[in-house]
PDB file of N, CA and C in Angstrom:
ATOM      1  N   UNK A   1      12.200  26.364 -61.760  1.00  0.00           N
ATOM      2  CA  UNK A   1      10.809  25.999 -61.659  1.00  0.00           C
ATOM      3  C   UNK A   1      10.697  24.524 -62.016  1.00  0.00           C
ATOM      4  N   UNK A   2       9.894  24.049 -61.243  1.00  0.00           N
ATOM      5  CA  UNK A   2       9.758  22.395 -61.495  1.00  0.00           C
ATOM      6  C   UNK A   2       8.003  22.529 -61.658  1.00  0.00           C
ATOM      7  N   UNK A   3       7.434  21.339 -62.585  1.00  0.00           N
ATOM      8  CA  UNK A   3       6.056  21.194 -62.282  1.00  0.00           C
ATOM      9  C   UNK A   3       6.034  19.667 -62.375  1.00  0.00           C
ATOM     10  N   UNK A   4       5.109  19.322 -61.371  1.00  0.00           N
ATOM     11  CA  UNK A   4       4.355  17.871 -60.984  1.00  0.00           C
ATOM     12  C   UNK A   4       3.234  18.234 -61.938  1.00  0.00           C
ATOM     13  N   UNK A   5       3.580  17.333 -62.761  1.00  0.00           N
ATOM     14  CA  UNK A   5       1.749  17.582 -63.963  1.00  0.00           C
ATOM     15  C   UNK A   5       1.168  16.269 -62.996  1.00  0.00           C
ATOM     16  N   UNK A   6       1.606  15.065 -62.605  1.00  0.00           N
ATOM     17  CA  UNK A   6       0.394  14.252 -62.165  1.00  0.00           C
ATOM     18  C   UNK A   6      -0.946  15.238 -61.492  1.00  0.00           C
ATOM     19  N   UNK A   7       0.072  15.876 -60.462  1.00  0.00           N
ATOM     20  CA  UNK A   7      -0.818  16.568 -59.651  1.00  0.00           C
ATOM     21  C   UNK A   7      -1.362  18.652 -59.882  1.00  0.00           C
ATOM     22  N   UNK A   8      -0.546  18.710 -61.059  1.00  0.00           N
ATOM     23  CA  UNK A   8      -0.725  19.685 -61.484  1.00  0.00           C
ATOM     24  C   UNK A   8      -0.204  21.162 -60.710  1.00  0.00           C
ATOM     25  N   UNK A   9       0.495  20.348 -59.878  1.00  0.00           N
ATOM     26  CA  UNK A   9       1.028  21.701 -58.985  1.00  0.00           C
ATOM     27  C   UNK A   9       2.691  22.554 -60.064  1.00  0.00           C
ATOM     28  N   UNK A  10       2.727  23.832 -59.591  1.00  0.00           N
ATOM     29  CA  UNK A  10       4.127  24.079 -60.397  1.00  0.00           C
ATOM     30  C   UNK A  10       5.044  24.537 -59.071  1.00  0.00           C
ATOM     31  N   UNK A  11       6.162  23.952 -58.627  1.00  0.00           N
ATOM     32  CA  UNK A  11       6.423  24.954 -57.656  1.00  0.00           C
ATOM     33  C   UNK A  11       7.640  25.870 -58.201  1.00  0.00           C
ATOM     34  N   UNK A  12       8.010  26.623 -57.522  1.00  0.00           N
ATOM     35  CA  UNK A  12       9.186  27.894 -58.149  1.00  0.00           C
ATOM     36  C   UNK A  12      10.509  27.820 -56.930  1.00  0.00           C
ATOM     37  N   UNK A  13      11.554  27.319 -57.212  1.00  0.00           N
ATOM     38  CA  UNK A  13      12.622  27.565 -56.722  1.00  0.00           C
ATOM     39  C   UNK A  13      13.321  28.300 -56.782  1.00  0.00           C
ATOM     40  N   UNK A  14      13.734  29.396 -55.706  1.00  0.00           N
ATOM     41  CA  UNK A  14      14.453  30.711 -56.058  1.00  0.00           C
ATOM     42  C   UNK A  14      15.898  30.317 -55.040  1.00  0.00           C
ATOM     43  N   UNK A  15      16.938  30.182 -56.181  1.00  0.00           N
ATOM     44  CA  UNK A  15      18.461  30.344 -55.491  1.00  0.00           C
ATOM     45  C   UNK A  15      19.004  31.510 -54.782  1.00  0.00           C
ATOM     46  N   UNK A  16      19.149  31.649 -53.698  1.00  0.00           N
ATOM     47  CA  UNK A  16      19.599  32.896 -53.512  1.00  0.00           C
ATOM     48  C   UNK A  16      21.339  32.672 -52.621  1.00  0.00           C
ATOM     49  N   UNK A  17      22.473  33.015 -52.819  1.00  0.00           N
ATOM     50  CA  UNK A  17      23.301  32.249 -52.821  1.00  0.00           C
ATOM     51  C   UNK A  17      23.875  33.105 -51.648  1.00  0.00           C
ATOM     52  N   UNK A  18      23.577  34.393 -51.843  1.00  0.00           N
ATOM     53  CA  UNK A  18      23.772  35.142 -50.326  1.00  0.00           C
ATOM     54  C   UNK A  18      22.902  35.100 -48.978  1.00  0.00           C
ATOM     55  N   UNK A  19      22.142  34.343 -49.113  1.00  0.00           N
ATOM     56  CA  UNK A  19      21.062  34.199 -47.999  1.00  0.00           C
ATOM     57  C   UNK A  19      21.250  33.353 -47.502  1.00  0.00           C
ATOM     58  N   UNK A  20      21.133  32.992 -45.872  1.00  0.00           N
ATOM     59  CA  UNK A  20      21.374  31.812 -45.251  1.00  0.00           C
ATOM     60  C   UNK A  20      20.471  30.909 -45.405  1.00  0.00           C
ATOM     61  N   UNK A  21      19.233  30.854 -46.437  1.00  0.00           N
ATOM     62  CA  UNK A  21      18.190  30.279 -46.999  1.00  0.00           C
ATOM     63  C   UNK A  21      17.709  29.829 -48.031  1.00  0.00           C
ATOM     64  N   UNK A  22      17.176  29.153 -48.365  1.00  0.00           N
ATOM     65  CA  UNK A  22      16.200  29.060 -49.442  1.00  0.00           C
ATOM     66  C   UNK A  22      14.913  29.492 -49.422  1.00  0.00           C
ATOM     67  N   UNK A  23      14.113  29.736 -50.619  1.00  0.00           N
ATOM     68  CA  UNK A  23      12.782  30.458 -50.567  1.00  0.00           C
ATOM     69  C   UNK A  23      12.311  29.870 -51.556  1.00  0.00           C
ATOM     70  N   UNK A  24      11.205  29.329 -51.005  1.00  0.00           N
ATOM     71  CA  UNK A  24      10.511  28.430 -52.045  1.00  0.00           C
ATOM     72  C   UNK A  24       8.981  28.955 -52.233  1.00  0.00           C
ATOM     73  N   UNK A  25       7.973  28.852 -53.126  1.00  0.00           N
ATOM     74  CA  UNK A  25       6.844  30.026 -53.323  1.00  0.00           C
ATOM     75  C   UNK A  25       6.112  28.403 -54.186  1.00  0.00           C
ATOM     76  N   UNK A  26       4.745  27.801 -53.940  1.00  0.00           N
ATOM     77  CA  UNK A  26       4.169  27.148 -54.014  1.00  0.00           C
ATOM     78  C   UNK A  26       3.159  27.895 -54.827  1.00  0.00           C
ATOM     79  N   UNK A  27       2.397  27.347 -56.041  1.00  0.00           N
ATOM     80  CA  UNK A  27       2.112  28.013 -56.713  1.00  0.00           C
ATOM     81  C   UNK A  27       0.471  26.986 -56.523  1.00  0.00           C
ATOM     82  N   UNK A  28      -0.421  26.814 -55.983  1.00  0.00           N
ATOM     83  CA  UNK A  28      -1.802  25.605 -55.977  1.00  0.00           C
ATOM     84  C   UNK A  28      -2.479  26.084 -56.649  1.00  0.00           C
ATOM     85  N   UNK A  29      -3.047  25.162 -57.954  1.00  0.00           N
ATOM     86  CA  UNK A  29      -4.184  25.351 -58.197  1.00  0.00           C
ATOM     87  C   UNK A  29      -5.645  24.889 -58.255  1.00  0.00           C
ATOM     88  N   UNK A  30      -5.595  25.251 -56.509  1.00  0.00           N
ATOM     89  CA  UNK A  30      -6.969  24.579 -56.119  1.00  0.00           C
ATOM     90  C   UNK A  30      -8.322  25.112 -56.501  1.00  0.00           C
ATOM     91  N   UNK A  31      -7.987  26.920 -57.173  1.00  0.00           N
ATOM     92  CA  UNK A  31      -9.178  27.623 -57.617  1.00  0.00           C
ATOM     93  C   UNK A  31      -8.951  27.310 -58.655  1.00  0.00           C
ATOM     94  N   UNK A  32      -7.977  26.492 -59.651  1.00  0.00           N
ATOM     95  CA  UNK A  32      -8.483  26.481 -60.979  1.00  0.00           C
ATOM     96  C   UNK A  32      -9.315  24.843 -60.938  1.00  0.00           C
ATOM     97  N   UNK A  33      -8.888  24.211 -60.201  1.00  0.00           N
ATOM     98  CA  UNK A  33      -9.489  22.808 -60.164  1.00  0.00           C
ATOM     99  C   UNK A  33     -11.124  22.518 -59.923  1.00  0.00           C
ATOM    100  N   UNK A  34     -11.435  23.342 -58.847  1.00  0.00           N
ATOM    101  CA  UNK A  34     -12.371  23.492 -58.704  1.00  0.00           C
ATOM    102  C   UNK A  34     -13.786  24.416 -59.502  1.00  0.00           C
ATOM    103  N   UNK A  35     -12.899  25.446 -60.543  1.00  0.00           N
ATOM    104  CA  UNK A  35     -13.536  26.021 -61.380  1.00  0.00           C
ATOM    105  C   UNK A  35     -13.722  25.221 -62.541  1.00  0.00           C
ATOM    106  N   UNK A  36     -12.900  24.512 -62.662  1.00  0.00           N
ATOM    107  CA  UNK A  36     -13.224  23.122 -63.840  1.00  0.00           C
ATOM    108  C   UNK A  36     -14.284  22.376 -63.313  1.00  0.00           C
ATOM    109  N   UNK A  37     -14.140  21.905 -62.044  1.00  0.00           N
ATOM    110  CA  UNK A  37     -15.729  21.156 -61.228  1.00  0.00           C
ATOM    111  C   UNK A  37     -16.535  21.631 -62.005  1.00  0.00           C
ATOM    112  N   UNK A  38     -16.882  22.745 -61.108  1.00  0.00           N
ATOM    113  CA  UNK A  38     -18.070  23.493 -61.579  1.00  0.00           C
ATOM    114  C   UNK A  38     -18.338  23.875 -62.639  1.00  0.00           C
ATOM    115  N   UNK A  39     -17.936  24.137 -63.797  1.00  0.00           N
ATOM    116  CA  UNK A  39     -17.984  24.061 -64.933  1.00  0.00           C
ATOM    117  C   UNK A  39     -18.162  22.814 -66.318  1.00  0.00           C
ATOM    118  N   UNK A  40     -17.252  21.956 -65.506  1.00  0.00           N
ATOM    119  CA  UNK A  40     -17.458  20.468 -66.640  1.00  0.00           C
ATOM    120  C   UNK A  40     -17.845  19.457 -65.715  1.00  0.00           C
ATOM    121  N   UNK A  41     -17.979  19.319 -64.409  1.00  0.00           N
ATOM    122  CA  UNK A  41     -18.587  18.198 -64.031  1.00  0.00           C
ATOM    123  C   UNK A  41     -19.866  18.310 -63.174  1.00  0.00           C
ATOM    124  N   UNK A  42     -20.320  19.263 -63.030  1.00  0.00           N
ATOM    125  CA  UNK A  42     -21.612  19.495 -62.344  1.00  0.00           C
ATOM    126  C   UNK A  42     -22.432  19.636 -63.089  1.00  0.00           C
ATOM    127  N   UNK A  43     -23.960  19.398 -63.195  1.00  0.00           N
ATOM    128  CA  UNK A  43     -24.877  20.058 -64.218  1.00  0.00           C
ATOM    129  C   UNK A  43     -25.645  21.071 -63.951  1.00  0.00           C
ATOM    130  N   UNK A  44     -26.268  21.496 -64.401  1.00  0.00           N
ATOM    131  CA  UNK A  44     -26.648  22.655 -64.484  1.00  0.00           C
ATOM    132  C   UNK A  44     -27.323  22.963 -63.076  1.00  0.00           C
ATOM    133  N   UNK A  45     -28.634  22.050 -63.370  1.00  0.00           N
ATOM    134  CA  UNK A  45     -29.113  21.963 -61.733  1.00  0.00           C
ATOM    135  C   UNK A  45     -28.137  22.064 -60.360  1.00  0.00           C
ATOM    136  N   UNK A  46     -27.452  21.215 -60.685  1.00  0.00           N
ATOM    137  CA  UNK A  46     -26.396  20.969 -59.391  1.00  0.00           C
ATOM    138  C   UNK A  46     -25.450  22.382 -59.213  1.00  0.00           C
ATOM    139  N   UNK A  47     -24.948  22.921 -60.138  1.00  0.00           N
ATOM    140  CA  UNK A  47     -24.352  24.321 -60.090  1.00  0.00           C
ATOM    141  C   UNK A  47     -25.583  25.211 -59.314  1.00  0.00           C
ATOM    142  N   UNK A  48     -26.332  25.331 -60.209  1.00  0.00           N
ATOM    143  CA  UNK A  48     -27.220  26.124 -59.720  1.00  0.00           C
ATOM    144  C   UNK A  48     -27.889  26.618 -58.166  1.00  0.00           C
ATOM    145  N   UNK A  49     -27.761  25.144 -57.765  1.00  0.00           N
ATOM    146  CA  UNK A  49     -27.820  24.652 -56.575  1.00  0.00           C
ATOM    147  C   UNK A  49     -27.221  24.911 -55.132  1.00  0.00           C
ATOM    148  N   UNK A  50     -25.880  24.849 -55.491  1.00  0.00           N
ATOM    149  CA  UNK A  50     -25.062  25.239 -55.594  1.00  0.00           C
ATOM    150  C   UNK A  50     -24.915  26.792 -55.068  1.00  0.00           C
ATOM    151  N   UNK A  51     -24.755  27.659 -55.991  1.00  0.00           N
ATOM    152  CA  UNK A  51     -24.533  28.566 -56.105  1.00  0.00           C
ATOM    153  C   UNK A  51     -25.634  29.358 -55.494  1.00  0.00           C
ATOM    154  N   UNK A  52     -26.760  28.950 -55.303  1.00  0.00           N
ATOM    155  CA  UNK A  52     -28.222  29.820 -54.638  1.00  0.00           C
ATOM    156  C   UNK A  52     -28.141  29.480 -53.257  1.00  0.00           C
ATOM    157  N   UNK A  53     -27.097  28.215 -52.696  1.00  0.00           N
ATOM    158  CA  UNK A  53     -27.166  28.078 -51.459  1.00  0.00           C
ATOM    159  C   UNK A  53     -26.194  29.432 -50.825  1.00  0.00           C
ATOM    160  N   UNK A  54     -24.753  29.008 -51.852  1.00  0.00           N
ATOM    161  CA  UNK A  54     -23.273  30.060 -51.228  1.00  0.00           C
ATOM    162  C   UNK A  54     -24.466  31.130 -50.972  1.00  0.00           C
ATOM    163  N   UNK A  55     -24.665  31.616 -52.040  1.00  0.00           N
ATOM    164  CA  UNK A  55     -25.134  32.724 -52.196  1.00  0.00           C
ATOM    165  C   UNK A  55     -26.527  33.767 -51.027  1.00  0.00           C
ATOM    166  N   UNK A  56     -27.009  32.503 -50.417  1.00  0.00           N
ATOM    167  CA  UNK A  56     -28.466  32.627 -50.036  1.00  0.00           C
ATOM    168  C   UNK A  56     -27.796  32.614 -48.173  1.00  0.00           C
ATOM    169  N   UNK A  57     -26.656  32.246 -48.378  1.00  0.00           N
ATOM    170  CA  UNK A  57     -26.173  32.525 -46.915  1.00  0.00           C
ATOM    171  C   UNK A  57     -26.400  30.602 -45.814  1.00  0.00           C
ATOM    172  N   UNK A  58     -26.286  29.933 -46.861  1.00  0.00           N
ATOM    173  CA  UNK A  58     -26.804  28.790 -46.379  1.00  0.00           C
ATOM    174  C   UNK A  58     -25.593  27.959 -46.167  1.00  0.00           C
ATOM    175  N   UNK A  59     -24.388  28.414 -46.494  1.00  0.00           N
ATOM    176  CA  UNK A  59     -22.961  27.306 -45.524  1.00  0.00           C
ATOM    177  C   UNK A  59     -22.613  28.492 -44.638  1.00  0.00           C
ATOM    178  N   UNK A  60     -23.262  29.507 -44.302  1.00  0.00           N
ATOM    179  CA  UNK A  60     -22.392  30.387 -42.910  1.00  0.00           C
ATOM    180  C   UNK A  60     -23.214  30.050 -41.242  1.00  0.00           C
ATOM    181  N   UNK A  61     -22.491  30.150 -40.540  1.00  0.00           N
ATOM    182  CA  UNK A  61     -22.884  29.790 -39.386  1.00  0.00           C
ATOM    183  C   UNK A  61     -23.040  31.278 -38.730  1.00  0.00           C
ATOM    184  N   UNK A  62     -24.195  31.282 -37.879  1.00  0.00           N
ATOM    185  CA  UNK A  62     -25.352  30.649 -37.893  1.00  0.00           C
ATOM    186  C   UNK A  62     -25.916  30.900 -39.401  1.00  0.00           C
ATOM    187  N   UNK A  63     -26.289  29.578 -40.036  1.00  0.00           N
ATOM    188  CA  UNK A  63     -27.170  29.459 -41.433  1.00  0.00           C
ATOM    189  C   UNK A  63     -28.088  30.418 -41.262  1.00  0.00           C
ATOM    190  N   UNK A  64     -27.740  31.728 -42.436  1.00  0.00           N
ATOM    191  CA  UNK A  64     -28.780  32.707 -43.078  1.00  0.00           C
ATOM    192  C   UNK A  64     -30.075  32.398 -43.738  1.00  0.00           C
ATOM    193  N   UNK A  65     -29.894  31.230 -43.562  1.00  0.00           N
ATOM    194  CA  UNK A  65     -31.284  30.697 -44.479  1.00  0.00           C
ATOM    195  C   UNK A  65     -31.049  29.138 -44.470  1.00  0.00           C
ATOM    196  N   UNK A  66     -32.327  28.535 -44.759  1.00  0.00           N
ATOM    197  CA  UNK A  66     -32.719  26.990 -44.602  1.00  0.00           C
ATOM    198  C   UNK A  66     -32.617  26.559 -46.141  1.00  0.00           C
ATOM    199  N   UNK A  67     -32.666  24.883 -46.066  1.00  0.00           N
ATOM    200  CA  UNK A  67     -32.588  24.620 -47.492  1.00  0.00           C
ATOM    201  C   UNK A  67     -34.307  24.649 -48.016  1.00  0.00           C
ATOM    202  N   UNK A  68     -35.090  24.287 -47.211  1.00  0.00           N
ATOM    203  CA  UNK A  68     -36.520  24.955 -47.672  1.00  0.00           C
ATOM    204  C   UNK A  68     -36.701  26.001 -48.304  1.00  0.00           C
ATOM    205  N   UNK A  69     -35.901  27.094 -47.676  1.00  0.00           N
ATOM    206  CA  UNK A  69     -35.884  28.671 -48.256  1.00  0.00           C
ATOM    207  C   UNK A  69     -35.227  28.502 -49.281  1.00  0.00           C
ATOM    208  N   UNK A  70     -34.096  27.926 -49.206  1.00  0.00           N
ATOM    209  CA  UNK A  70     -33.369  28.042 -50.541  1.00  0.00           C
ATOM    210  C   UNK A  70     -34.454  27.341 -51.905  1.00  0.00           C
ATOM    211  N   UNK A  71     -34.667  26.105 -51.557  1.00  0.00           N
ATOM    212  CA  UNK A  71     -35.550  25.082 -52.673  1.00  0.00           C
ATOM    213  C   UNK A  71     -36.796  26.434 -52.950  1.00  0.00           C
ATOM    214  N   UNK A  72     -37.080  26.794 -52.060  1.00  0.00           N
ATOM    215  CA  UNK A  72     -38.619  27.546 -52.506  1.00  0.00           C
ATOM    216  C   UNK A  72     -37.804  28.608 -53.414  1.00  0.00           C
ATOM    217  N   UNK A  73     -36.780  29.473 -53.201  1.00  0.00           N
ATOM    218  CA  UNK A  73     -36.179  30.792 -53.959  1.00  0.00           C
ATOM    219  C   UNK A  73     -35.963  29.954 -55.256  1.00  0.00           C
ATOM    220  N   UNK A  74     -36.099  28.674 -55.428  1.00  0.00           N
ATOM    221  CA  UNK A  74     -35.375  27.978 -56.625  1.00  0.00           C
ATOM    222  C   UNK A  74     -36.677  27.212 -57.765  1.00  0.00           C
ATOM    223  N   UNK A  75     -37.869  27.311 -56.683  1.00  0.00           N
ATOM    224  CA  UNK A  75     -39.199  26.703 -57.269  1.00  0.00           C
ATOM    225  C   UNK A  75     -38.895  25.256 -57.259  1.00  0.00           C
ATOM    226  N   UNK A  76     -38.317  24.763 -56.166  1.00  0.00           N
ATOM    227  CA  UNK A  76     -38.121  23.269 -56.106  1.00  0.00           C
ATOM    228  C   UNK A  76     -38.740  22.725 -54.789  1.00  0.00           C
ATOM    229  N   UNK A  77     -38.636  21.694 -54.701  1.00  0.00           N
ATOM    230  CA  UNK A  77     -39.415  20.694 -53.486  1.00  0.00           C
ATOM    231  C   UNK A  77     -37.761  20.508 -52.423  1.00  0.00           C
ATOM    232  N   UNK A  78     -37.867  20.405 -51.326  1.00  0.00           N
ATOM    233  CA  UNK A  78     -36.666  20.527 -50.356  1.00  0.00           C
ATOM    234  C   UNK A  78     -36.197  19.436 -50.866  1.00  0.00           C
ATOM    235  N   UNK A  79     -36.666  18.178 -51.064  1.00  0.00           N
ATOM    236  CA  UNK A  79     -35.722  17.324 -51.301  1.00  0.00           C
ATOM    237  C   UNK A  79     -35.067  17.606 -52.763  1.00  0.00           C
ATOM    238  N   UNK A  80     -35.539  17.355 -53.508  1.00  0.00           N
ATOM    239  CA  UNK A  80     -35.083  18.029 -54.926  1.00  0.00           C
ATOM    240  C   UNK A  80     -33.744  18.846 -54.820  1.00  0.00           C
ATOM    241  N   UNK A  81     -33.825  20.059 -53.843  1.00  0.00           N
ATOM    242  CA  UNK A  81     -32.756  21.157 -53.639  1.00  0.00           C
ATOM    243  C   UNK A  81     -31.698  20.372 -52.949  1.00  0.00           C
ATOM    244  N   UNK A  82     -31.954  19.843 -51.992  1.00  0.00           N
ATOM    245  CA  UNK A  82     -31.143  18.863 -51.264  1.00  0.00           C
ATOM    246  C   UNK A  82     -30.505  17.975 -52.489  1.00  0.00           C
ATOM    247  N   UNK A  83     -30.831  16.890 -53.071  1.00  0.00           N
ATOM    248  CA  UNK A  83     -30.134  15.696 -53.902  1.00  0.00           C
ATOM    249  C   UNK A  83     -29.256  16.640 -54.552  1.00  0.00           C
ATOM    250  N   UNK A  84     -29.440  17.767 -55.163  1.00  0.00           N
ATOM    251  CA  UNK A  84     -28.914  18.357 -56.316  1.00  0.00           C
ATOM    252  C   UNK A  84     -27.693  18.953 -55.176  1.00  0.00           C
ATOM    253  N   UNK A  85     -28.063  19.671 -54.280  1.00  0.00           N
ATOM    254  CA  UNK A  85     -26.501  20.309 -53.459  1.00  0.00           C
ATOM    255  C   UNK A  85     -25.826  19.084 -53.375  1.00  0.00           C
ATOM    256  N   UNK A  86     -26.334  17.645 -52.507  1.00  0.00           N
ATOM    257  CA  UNK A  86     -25.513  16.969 -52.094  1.00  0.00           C
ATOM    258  C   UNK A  86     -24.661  16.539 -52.845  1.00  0.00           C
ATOM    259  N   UNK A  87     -25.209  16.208 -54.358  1.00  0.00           N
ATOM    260  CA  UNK A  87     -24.691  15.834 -55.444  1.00  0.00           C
ATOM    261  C   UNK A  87     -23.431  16.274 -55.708  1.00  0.00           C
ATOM    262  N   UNK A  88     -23.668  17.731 -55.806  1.00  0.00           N
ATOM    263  CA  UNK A  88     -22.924  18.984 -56.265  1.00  0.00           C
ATOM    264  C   UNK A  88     -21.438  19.131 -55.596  1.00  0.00           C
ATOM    265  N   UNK A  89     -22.217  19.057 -53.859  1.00  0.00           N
ATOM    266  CA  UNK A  89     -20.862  19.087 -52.984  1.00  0.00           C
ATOM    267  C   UNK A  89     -19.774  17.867 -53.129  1.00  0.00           C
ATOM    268  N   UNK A  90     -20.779  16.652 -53.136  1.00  0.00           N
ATOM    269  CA  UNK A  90     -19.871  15.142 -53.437  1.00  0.00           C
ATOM    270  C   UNK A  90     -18.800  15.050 -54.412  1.00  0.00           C
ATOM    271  N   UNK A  91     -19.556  16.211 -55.804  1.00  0.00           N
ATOM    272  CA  UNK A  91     -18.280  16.357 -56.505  1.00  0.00           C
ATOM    273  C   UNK A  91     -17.455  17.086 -56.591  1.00  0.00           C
ATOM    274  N   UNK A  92     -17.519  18.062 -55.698  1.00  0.00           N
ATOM    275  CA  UNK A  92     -16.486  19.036 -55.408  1.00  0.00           C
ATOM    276  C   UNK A  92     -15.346  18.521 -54.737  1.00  0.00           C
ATOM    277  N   UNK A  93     -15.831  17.410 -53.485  1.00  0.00           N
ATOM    278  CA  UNK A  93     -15.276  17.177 -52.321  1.00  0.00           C
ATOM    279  C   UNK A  93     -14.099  15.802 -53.018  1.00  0.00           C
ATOM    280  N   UNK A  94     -14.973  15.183 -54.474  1.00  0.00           N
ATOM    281  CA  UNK A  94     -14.050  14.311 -54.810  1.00  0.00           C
ATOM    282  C   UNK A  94     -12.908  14.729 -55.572  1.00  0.00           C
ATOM    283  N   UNK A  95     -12.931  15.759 -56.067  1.00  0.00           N
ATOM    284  CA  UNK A  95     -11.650  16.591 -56.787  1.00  0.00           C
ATOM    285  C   UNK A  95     -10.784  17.025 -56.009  1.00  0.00           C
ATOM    286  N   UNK A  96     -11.031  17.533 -54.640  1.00  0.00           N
ATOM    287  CA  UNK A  96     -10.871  18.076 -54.054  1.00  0.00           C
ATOM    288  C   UNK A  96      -9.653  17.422 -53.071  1.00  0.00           C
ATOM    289  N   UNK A  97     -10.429  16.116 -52.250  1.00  0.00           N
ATOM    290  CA  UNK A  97      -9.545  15.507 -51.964  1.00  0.00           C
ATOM    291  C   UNK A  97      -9.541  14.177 -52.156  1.00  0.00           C
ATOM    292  N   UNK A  98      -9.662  13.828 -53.149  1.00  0.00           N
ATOM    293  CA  UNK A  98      -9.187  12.349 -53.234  1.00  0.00           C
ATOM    294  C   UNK A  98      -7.873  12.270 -54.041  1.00  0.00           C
ATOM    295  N   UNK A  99      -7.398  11.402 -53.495  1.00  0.00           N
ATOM    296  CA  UNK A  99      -5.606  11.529 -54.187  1.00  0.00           C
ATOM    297  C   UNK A  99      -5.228  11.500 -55.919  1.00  0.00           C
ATOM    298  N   UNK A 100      -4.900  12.163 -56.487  1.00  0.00           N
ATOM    299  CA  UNK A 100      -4.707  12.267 -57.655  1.00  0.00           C
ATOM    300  C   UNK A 100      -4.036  10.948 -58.043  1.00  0.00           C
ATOM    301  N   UNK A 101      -4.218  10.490 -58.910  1.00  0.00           N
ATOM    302  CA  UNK A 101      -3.939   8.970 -59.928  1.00  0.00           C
ATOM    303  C   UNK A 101      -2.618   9.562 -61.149  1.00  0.00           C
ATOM    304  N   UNK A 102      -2.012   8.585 -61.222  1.00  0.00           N
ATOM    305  CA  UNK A 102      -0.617   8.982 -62.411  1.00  0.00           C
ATOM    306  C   UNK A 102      -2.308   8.668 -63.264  1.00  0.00           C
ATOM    307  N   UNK A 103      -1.913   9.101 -64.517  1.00  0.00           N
ATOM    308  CA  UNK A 103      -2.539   9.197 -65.864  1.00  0.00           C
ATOM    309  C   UNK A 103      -1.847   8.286 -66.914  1.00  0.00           C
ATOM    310  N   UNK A 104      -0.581   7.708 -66.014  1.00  0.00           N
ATOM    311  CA  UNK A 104       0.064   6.245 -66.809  1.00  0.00           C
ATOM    312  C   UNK A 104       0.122   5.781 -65.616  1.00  0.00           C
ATOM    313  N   UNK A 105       0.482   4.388 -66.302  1.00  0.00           N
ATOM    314  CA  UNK A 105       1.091   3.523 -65.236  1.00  0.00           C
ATOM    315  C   UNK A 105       2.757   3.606 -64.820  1.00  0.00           C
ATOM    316  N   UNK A 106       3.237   3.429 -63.667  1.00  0.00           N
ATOM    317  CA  UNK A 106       4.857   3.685 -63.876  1.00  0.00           C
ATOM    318  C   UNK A 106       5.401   3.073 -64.641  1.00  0.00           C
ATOM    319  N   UNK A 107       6.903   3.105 -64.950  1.00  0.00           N
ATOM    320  CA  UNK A 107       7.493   2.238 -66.303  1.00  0.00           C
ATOM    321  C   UNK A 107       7.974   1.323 -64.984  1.00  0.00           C
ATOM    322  N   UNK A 108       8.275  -0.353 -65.493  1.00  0.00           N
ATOM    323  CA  UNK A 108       8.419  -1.452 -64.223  1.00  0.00           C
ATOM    324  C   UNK A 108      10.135  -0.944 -64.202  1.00  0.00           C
ATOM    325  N   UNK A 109      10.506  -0.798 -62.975  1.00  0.00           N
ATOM    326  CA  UNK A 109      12.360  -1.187 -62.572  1.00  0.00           C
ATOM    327  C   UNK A 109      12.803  -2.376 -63.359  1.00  0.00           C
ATOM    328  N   UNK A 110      14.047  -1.250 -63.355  1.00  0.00           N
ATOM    329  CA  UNK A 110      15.134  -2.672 -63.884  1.00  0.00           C
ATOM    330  C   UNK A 110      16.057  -2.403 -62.221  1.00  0.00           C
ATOM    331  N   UNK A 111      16.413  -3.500 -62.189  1.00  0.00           N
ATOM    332  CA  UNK A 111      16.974  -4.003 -60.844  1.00  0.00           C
ATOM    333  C   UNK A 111      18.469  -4.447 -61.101  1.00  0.00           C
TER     334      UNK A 111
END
């Protein structure tokens, strides 16, 4: 087993010495990353938001419901419901995929 902490992945290498192969098993944790989102970087509103859209049928095609419907189920003004999803999604989408950063800097080559 090897793990990339930059990027937090672990992967699992399995030797198998009678097989004309290797088998390798990728372990992502894109549901734990994103459960950290939603938990420590969204606020309350924006979760909420969020979660009344999944929920309300408002990312399935054809859309089960409008964001009007949603803002009104929420006692909010459409735009209001709107800033807070867009918000919400922006930070999902930046965890999500923007390229992970070392957490140091590299050590410089010796040459």
């Amino acid at each position: 087993m090897c793990t990339d902490h930059n990027r937090g992945r672990t992967y699992h290498l399995l030797r198998i010495s009678t097989e004309p192969h290797r088998q390798v098993t990728r372990r992502d944790n894109t549901t734990n990353r994103i459960q950290r989102v939603l938990r420590n970087q969204l606020t309350e509103r924006q979760r909420t938001a969020l979660e009344a859209a999944y929920h309300a049928g408002f990312f399935q095609w054809p859309r089960e419901t409008t964001g009007e419907g949603v803002a009104e189920s929420l006692g909010v003004s459409p735009p209001t419901f709107h800033q807070h999803l867009r918000k919400a999604e922006q930070k999902v989408f930046d965890h999500l995929l923007s390229p992970v950063l070392p957490t140091q800097p590299p050590s410089p080559r010796t040459e």
